[in-house]
Protein backbone atom coordinates (compact mmCIF):
# COMPACT_ATOMS: atom_id res chain seq x y z
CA UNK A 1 0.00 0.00 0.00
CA UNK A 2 1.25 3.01 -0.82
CA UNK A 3 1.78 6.12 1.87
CA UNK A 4 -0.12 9.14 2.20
CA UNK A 5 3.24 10.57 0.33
CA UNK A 6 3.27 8.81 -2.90
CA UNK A 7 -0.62 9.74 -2.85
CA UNK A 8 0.11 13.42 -2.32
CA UNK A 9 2.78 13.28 -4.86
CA UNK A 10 0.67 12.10 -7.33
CA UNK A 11 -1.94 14.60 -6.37
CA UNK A 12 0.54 17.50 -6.55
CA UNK A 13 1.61 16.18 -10.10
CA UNK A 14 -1.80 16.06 -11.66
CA UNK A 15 -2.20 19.86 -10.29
CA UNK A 16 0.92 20.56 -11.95
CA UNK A 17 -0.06 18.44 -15.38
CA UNK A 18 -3.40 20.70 -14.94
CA UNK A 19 -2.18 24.08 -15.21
CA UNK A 20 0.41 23.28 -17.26
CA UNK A 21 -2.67 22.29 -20.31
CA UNK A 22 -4.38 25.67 -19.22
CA UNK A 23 -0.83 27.32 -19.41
CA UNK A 24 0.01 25.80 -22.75
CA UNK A 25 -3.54 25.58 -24.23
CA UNK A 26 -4.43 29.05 -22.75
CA UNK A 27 -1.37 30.84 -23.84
CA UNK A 28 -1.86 30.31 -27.38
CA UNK A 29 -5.97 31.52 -27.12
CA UNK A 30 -3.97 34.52 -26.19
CA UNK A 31 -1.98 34.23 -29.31
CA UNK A 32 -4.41 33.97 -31.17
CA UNK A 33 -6.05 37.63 -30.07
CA UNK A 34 -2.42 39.19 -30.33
CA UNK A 35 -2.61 37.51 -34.12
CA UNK A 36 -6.27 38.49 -34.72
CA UNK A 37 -5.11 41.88 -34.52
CA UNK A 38 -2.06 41.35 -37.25
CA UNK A 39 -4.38 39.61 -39.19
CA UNK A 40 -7.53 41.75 -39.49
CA UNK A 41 -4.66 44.75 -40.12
CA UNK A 42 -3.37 42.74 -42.81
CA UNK A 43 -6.85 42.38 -44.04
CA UNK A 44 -7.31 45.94 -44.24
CA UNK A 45 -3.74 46.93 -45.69
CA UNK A 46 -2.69 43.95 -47.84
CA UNK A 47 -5.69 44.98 -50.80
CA UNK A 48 -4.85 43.90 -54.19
CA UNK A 49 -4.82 47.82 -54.68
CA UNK A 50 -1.59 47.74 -52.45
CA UNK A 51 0.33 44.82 -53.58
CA UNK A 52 0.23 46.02 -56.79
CA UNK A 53 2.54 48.79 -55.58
CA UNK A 54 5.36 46.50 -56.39
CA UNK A 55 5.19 46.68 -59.91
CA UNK A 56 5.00 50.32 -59.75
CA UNK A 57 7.99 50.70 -58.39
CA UNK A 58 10.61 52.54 -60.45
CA UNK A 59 13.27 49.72 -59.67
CA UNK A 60 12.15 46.69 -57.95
CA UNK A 61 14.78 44.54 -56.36
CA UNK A 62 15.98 41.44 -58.21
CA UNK A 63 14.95 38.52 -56.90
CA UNK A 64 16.75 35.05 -57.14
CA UNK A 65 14.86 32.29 -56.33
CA UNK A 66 16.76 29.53 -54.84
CA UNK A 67 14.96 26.19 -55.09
CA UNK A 68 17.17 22.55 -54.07
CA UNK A 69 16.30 19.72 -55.53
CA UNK A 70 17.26 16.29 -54.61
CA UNK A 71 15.55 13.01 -56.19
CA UNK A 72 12.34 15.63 -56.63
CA UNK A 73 11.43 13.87 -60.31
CA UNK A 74 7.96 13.81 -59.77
CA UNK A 75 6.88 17.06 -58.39
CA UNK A 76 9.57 19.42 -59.83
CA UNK A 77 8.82 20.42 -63.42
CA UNK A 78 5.33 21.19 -61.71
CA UNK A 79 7.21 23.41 -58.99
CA UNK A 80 9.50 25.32 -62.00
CA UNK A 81 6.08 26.24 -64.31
CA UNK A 82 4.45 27.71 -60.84
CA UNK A 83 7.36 29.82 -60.42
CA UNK A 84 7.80 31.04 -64.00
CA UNK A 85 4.47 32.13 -63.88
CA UNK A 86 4.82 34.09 -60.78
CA UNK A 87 3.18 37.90 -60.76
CA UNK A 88 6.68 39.77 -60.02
CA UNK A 89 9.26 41.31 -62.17
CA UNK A 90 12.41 40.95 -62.05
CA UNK A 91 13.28 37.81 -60.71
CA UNK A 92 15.57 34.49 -62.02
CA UNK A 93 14.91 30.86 -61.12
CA UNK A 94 17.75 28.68 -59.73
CA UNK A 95 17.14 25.42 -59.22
CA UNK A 96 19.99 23.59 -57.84
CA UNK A 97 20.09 19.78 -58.69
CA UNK A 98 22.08 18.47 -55.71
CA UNK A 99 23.65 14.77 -56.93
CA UNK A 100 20.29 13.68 -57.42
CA UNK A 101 20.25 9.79 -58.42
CA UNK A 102 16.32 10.30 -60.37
CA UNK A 103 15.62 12.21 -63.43
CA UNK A 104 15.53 15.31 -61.57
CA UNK A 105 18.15 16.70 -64.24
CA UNK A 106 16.95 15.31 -67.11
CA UNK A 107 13.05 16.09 -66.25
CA UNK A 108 14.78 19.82 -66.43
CA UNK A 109 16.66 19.54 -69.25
CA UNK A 110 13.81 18.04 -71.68
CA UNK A 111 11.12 20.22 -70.25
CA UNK A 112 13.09 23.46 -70.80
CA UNK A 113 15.74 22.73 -73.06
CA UNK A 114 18.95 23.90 -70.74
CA UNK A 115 22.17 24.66 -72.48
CA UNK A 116 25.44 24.32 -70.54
CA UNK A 117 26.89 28.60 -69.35
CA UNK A 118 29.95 28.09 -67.50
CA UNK A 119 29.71 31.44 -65.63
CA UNK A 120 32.04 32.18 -62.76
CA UNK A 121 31.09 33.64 -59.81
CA UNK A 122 31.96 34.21 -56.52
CA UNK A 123 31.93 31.39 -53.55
CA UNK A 124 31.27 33.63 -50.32
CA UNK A 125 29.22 30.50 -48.68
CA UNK A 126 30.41 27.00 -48.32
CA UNK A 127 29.04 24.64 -50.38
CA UNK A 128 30.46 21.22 -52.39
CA UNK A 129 31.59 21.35 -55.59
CA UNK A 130 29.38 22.57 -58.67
CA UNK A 131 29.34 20.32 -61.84
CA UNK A 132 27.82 22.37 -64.33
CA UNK A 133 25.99 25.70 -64.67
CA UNK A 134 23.10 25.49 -67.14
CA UNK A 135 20.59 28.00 -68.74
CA UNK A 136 17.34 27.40 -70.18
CA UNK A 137 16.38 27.99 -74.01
CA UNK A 138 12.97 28.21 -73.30
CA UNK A 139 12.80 30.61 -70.03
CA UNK A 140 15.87 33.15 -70.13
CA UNK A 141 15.01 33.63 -66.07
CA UNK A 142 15.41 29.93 -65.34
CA UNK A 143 19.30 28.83 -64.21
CA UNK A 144 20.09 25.13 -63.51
CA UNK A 145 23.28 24.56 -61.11
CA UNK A 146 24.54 20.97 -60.84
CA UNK A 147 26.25 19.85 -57.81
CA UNK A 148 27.97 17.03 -56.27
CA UNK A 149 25.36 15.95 -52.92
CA UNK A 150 26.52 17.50 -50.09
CA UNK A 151 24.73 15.52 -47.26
CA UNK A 152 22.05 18.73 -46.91
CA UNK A 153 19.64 21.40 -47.79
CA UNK A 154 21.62 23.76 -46.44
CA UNK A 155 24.42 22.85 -48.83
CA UNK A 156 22.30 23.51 -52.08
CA UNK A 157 20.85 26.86 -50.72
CA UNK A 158 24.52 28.11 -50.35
CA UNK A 159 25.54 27.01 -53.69
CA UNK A 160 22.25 28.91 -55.04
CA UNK A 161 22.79 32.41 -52.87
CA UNK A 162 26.14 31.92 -54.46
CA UNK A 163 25.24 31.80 -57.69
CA UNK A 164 22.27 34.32 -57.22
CA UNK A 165 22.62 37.83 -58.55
CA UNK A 166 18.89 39.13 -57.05
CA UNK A 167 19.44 41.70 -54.09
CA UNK A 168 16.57 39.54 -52.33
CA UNK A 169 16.88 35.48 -52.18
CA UNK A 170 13.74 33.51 -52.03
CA UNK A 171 14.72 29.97 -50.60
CA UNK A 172 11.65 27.27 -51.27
CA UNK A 173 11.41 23.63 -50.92
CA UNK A 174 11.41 21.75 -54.25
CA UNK A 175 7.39 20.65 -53.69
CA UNK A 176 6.76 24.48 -52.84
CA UNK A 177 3.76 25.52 -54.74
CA UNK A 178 4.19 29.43 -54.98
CA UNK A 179 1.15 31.25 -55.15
CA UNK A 180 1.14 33.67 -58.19
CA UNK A 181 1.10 37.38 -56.03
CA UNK A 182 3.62 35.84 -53.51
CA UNK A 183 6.39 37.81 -54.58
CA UNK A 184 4.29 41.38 -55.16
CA UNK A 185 3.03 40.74 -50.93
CA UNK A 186 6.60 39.35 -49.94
CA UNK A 187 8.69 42.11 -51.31
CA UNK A 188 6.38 45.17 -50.00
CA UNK A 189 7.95 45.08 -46.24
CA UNK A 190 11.49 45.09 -47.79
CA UNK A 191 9.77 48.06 -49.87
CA UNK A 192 7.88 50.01 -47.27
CA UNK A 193 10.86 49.40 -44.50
CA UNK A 194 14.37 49.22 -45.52
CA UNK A 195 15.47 48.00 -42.14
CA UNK A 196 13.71 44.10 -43.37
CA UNK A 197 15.78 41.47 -43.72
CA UNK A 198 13.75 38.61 -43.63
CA UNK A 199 9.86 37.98 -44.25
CA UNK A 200 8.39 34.37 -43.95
CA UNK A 201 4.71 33.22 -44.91
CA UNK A 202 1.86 31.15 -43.67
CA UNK A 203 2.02 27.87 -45.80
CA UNK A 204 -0.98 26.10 -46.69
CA UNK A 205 -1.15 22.29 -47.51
CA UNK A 206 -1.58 21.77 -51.49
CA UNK A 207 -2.87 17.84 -50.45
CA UNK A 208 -6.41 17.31 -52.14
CA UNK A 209 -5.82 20.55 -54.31
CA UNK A 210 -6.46 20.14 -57.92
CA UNK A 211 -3.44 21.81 -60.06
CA UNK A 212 -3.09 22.60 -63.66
CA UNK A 213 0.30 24.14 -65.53
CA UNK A 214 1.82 24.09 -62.04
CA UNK A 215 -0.79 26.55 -60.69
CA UNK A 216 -3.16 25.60 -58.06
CA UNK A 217 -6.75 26.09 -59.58
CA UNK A 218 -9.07 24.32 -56.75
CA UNK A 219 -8.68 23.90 -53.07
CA UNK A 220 -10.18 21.40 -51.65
CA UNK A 221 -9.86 19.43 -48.41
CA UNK A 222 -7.77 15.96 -48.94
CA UNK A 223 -9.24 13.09 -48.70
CA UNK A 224 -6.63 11.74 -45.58
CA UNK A 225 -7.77 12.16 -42.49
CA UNK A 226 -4.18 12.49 -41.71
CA UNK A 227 -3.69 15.37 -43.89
CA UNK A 228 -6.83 16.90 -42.99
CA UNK A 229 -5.14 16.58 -39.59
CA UNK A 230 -2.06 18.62 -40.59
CA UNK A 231 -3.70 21.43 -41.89
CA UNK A 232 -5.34 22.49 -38.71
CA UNK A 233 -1.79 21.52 -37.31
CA UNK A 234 -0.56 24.42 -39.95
CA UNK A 235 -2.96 26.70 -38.64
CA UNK A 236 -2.02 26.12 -35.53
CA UNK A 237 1.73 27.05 -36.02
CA UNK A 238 1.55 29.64 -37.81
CA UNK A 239 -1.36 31.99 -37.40
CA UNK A 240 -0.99 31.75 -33.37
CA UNK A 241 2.55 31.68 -32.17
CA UNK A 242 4.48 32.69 -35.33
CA UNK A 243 2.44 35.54 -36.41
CA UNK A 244 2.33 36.96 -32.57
CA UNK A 245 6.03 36.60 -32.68
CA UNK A 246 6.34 38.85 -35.82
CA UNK A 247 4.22 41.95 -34.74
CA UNK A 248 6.84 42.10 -31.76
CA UNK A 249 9.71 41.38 -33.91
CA UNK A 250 10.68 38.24 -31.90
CA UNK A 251 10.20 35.64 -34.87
CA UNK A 252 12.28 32.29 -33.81
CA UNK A 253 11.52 30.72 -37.38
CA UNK A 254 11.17 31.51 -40.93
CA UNK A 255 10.11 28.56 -42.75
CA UNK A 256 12.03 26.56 -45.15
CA UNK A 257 9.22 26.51 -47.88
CA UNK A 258 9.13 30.53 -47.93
CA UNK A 259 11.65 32.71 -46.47
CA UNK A 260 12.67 35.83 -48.71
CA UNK A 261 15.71 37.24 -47.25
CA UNK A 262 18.19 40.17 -47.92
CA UNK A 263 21.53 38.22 -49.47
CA UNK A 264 24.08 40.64 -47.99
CA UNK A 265 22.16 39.61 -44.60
CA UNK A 266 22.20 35.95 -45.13
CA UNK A 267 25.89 36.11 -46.11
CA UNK A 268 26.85 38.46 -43.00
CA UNK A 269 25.92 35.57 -40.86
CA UNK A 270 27.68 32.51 -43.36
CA UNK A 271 24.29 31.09 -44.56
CA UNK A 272 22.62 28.43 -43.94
CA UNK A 273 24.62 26.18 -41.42
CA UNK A 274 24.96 22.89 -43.28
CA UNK A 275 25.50 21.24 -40.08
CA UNK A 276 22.32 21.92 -38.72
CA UNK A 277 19.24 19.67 -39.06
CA UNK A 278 16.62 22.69 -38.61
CA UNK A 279 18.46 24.64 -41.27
CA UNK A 280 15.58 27.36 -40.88
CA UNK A 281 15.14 27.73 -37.51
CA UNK A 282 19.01 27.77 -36.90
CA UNK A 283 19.53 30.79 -39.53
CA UNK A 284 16.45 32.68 -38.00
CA UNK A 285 17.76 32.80 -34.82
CA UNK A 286 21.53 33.57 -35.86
CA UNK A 287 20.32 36.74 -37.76
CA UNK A 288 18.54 37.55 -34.74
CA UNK A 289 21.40 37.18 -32.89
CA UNK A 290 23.97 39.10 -34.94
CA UNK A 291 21.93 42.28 -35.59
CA UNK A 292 20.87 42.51 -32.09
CA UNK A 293 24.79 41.79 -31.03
CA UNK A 294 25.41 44.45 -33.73
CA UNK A 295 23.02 47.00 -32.45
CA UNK A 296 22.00 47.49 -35.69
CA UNK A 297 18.02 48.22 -36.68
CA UNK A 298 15.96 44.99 -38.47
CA UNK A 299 12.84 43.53 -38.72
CA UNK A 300 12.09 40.02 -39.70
CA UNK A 301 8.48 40.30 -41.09
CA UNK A 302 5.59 37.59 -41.15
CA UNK A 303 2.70 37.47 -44.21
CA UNK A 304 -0.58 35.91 -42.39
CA UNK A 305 -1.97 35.00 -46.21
CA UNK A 306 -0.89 31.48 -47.41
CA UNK A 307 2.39 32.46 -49.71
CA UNK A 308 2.33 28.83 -50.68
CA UNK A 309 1.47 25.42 -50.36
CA UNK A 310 3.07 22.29 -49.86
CA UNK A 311 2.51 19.12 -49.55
CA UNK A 312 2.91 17.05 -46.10
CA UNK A 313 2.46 13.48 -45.50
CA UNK A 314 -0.03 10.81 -46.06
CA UNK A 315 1.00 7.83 -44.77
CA UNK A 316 2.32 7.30 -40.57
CA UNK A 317 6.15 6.13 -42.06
CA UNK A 318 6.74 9.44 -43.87
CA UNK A 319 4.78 11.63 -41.38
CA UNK A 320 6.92 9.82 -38.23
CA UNK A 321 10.07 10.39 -40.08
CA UNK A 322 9.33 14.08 -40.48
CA UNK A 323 8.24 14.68 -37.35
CA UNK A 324 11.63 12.85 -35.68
CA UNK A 325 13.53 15.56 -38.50
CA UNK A 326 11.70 18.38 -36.97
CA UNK A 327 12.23 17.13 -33.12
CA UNK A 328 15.94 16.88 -34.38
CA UNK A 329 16.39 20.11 -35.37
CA UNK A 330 14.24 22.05 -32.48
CA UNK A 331 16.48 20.56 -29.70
CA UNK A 332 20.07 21.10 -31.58
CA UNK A 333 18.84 24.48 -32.27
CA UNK A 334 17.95 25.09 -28.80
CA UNK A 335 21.06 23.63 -27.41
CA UNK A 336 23.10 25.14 -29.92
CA UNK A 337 21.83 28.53 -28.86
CA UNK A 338 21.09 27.99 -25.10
CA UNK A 339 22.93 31.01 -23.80
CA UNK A 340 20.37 33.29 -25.92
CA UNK A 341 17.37 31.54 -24.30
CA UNK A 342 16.32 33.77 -21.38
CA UNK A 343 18.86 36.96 -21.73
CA UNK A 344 17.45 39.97 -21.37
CA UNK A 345 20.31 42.07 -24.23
CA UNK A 346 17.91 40.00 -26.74
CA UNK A 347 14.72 41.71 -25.67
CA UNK A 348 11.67 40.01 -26.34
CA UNK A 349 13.22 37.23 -28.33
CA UNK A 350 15.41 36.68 -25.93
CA UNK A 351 13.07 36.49 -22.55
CA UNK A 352 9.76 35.26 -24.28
CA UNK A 353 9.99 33.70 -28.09
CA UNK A 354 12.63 31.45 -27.34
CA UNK A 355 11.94 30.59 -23.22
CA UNK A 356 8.25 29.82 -25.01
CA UNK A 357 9.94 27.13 -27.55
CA UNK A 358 12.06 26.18 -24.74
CA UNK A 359 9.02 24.68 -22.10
CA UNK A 360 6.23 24.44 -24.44
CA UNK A 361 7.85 23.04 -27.64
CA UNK A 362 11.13 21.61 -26.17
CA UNK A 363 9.75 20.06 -22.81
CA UNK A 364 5.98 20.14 -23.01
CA UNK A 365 6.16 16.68 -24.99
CA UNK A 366 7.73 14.86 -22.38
CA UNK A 367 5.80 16.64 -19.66
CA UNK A 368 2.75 15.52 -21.56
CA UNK A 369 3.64 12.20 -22.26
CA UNK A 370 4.85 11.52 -18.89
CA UNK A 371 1.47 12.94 -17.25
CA UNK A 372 -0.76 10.73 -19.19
CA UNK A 373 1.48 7.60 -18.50
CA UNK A 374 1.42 8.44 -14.69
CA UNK A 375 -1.59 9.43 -14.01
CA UNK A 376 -3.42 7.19 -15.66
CA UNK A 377 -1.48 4.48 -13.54
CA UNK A 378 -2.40 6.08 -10.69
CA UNK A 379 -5.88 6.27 -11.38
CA UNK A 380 -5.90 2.34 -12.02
CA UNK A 381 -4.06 1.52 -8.67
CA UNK A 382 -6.57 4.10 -6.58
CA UNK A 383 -3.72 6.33 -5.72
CA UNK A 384 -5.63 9.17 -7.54
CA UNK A 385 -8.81 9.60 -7.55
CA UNK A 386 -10.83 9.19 -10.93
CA UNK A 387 -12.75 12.67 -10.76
CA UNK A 388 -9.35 13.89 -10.68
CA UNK A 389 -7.93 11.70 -13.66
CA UNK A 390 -11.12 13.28 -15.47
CA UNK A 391 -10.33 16.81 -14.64
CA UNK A 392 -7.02 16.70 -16.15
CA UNK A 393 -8.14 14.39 -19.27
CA UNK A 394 -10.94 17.14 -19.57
CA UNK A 395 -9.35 20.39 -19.20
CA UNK A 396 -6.66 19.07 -21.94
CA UNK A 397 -9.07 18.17 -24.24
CA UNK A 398 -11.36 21.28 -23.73
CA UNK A 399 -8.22 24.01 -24.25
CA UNK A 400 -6.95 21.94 -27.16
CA UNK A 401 -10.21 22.41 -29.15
CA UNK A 402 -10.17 25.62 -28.22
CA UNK A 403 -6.89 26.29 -29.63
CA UNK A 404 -7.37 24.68 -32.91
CA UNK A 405 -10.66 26.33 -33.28
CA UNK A 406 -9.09 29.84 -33.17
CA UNK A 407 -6.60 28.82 -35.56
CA UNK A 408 -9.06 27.86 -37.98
CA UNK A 409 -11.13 30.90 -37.45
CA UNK A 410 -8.36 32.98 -37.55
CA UNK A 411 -7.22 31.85 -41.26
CA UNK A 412 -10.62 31.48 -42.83
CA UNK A 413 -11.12 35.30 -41.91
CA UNK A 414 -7.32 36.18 -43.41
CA UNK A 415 -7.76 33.83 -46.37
CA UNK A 416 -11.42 32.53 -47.09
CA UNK A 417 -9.70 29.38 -48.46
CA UNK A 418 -12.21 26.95 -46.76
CA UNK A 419 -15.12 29.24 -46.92
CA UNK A 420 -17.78 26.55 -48.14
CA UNK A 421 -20.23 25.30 -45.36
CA UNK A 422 -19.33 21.25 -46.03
CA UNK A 423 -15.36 22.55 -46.02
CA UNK A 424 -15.06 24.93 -43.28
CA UNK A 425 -17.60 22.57 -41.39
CA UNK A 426 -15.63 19.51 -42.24
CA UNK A 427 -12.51 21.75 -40.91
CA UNK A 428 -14.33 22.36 -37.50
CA UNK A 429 -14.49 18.31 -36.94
CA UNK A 430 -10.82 18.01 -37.52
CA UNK A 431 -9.97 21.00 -35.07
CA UNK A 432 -12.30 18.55 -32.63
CA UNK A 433 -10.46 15.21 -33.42
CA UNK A 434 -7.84 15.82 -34.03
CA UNK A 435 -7.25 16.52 -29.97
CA UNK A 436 -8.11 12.82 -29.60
CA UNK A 437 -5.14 10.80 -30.35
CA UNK A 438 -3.57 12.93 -33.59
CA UNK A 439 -1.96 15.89 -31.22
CA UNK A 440 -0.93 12.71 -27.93
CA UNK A 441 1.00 10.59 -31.13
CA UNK A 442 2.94 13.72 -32.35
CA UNK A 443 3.97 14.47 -28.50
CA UNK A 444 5.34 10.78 -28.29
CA UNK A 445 6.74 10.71 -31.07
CA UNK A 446 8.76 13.87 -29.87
CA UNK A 447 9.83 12.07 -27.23
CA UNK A 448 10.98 9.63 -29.12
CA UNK A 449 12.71 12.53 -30.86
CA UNK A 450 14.79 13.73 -27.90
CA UNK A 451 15.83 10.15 -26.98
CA UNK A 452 17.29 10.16 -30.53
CA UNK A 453 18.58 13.42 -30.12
CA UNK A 454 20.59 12.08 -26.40
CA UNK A 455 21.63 9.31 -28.44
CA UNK A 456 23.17 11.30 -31.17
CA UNK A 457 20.67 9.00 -33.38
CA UNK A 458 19.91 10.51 -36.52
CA UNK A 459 18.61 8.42 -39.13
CA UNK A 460 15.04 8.47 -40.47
CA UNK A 461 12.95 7.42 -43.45
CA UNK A 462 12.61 8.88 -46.44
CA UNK A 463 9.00 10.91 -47.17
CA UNK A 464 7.15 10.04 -49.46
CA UNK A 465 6.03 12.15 -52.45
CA UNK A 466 2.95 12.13 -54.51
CA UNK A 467 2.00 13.63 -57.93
CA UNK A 468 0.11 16.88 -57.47
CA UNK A 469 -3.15 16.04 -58.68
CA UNK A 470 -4.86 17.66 -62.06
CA UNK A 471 -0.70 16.96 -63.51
CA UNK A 472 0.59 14.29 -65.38
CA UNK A 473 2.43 10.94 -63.47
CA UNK A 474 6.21 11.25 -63.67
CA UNK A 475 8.49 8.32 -63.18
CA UNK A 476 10.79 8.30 -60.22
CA UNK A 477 13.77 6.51 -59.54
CA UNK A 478 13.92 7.69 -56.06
CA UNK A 479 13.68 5.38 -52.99
């Protein structure tokens, strides 16, 4: 029998697992009204009237496009004709084939007839060495660089910012489905404020989207319940904490699929780290770090409106194998950085984004995890009550929905892309179920994450990719 100790202990801990859910849970409802604020601002200031200032402009920076490819044969011809067709002038197109072992090079070379340009140029980021430097025929804007692999994203980015003559640098993933005004909206805060040096943009999920010419022309939900899942999970991420972040200019991460980017900036800090599993996080929170250091005046900027779409996994391999990548990355990052988490010189980045990644996103897995496992054991053996097994199974639940649901209020009103009563209803019972095993198997998984992490572990699967739908089935040679 166990003493009257263990059963306070136990008590105490479900108190603590208790207002640690309203904490968490509660903290980003509160989010979510600093971001409803951004948002319906946006709303008001982002009119078509005012992105169209861009092309008004007497001399609108150059834009390079950086966009690594490896073993992407079947989604990245699609990917190129999105981005050729892109509303913005002037930009070029480099696409850096990075040892793939598919047709990724000769997909490129067919579709758009390149023709070897041995150009030099200088090397002020690392990067392995480039095979060949091509040009297309077809699309004067659109440069091919060939590379030897070299183990990384962040590898191919560097070779492209190398290569790239554009004053801005867009980096992309190779799936990144660019909406066509992306540019016009991303380049206005480098316009309106000189002092930007980095925006990012809420991505959307291109799953169950029909596409034609590489252009998304119908949004619809998937048909996955697992990608259904993810898209509230988007919401979630970005429109709450990211977006809050931004209007204080305390943004921890510009995402990998969209981050435009002054070059001089990126190159100031030695790119992307090609070291470093969260390649995006990691160079967000460097350039924090050295203009703050610097004392010099920035602003990292944040576009609530979908800037593009992308698509995430479908089946539990790929999705667990991403997720372990992303776990990866957070706790180098924060490990790699852990003198900046908590000190005051960094201001609000320093004492709340980052101490917020820190408990919620770095320990509020295992916290979680560990408060299920426990309690629940507890309630079996009559140690703790069951009323009070129910209050903390109830309260997590209840702030959880309420969470999600603000998310996906929150980007219907910015973007209106789920606006029809089956969708956005449909939407609503994913926000709800997603609470009920989807959100407790992403948390386990993180732990599994940080035991890799300890471990030094880092192998995972590779994701799957599918053909965007409305397009033409490619061959792929990758595994």
């Amino acid at each position: 029998m166990l003493t009257f100790g263990w059963h306070g202990a136990f008590v105490a801990f479900s108190v603590v697992m208790v207002a640690y859910f309203v904490l968490w849970n509660g903290s980003q409802i509160l989010l979510g009204l600093v971001s409803g604020e951004v948002v319906w601002r946006n709303v008001r200031t982002r009119t078509r009237r005012n992105t169209a200032l861009a092309n008004r402009v007497a001399s609108p920076p150059l834009v390079s496009i950086i966009v690594p490819a490896y073993n992407e044969a079947l989604t990245i011809v699609e990917s190129v004709r999105a981005l050729l067709q892109l509303d913005y002038q002037p930009r070029e197109i480099v696409v850096v084939n990075d040892g793939s072992s598919d047709d990724t090079l000769a997909l490129l070379q067919d579709t758009f007839r390149l023709l070897a340009a041995p150009v030099a140029f200088a090397r002020p980021l690392p990067s392995a060495p480039i095979r060949g430097l091509y040009r297309s025929s077809r699309e004067p804007a659109l440069v091919v660089i060939d590379k030897q692999n070299g183990g990384s994203k962040s590898d191919a980015i560097n070779a492209g910012i190398n290569a790239a003559a554009g004053v801005l640098v867009l980096t992309i993933d190779a799936d990144t489905v660019i909406d066509p005004e992306a540019l016009r909206r991303a380049v206005l805060p480098f316009l309106e404020d000189p002092k930007t040096i980095g925006v990012g943009g809420n991505i959307a999920v291109a799953n169950g989207c029909r596409m034609k010419k590489g252009r998304i022309v119908e949004v619809n939900l998937p048909r996955s319940w697992l990608a259904r899942f993810q898209i509230v999970e988007y919401m979630r991420s970005f429109l709450l904490f990211r977006a809050a972040c931004a209007s204080r200019n305390a943004l921890a991460i510009v995402s990998g699929a969209f981050g435009l980017f002054r070059r001089d900036a990126m190159i100031a800090v030695n790119g992307y780290d090609r070291t470093a599993i969260g390649e995006d996080m990691d160079l967000t929170v460097r350039l924090q770090q050295h203009f703050r250091a610097k004392h010099q005046p920035f602003r990292i900027a944040f576009d609530p409106v979908p800037l593009c779409s992308t698509q995430v996994p479908e089946d539990w391999a790929s999705l667990r194998s991403q997720r372990f990548r992303w776990r990866l990355g957070l706790m180098q990052v924060l490990w790699r950085h852990r003198r900046m988490i908590g000190n005051p010189r960094l201001g609000l980045f320093g004492v709340g984004a980052l101490p917020y990644l820190t408990v919620f996103d770095g320990l509020g897995p295992i916290l979680e995890i560990s408060g299920y496992i426990l309690t629940t054991v507890a309630a079996i053996i009559g140690v703790l009550d069951w009323p009070h097994y129910g209050l903390l199974v109830v309260v997590s639940l209840l702030f959880g929905v309420a969470a999600s649901l603000v998310a996906v209020f929150l980007n219907d009103m910015v973007t209106g892309r789920y606006l029809g009563g089956r969708d956005l209803v449909l939407l609503i019972t994913v926000a709800i179920l997603e609470n009920f095993g989807y959100r407790q198997l992403n948390s386990w998984w993180s732990c599994v994450g940080t035991i890799r992490s300890l471990t030094h572990k880092q192998e995972w699967g590779v994701l799957k990719r599918r053909v965007f739908e409305g397009e033409e089935p490619r061959s792929s040679q990758s595994g």
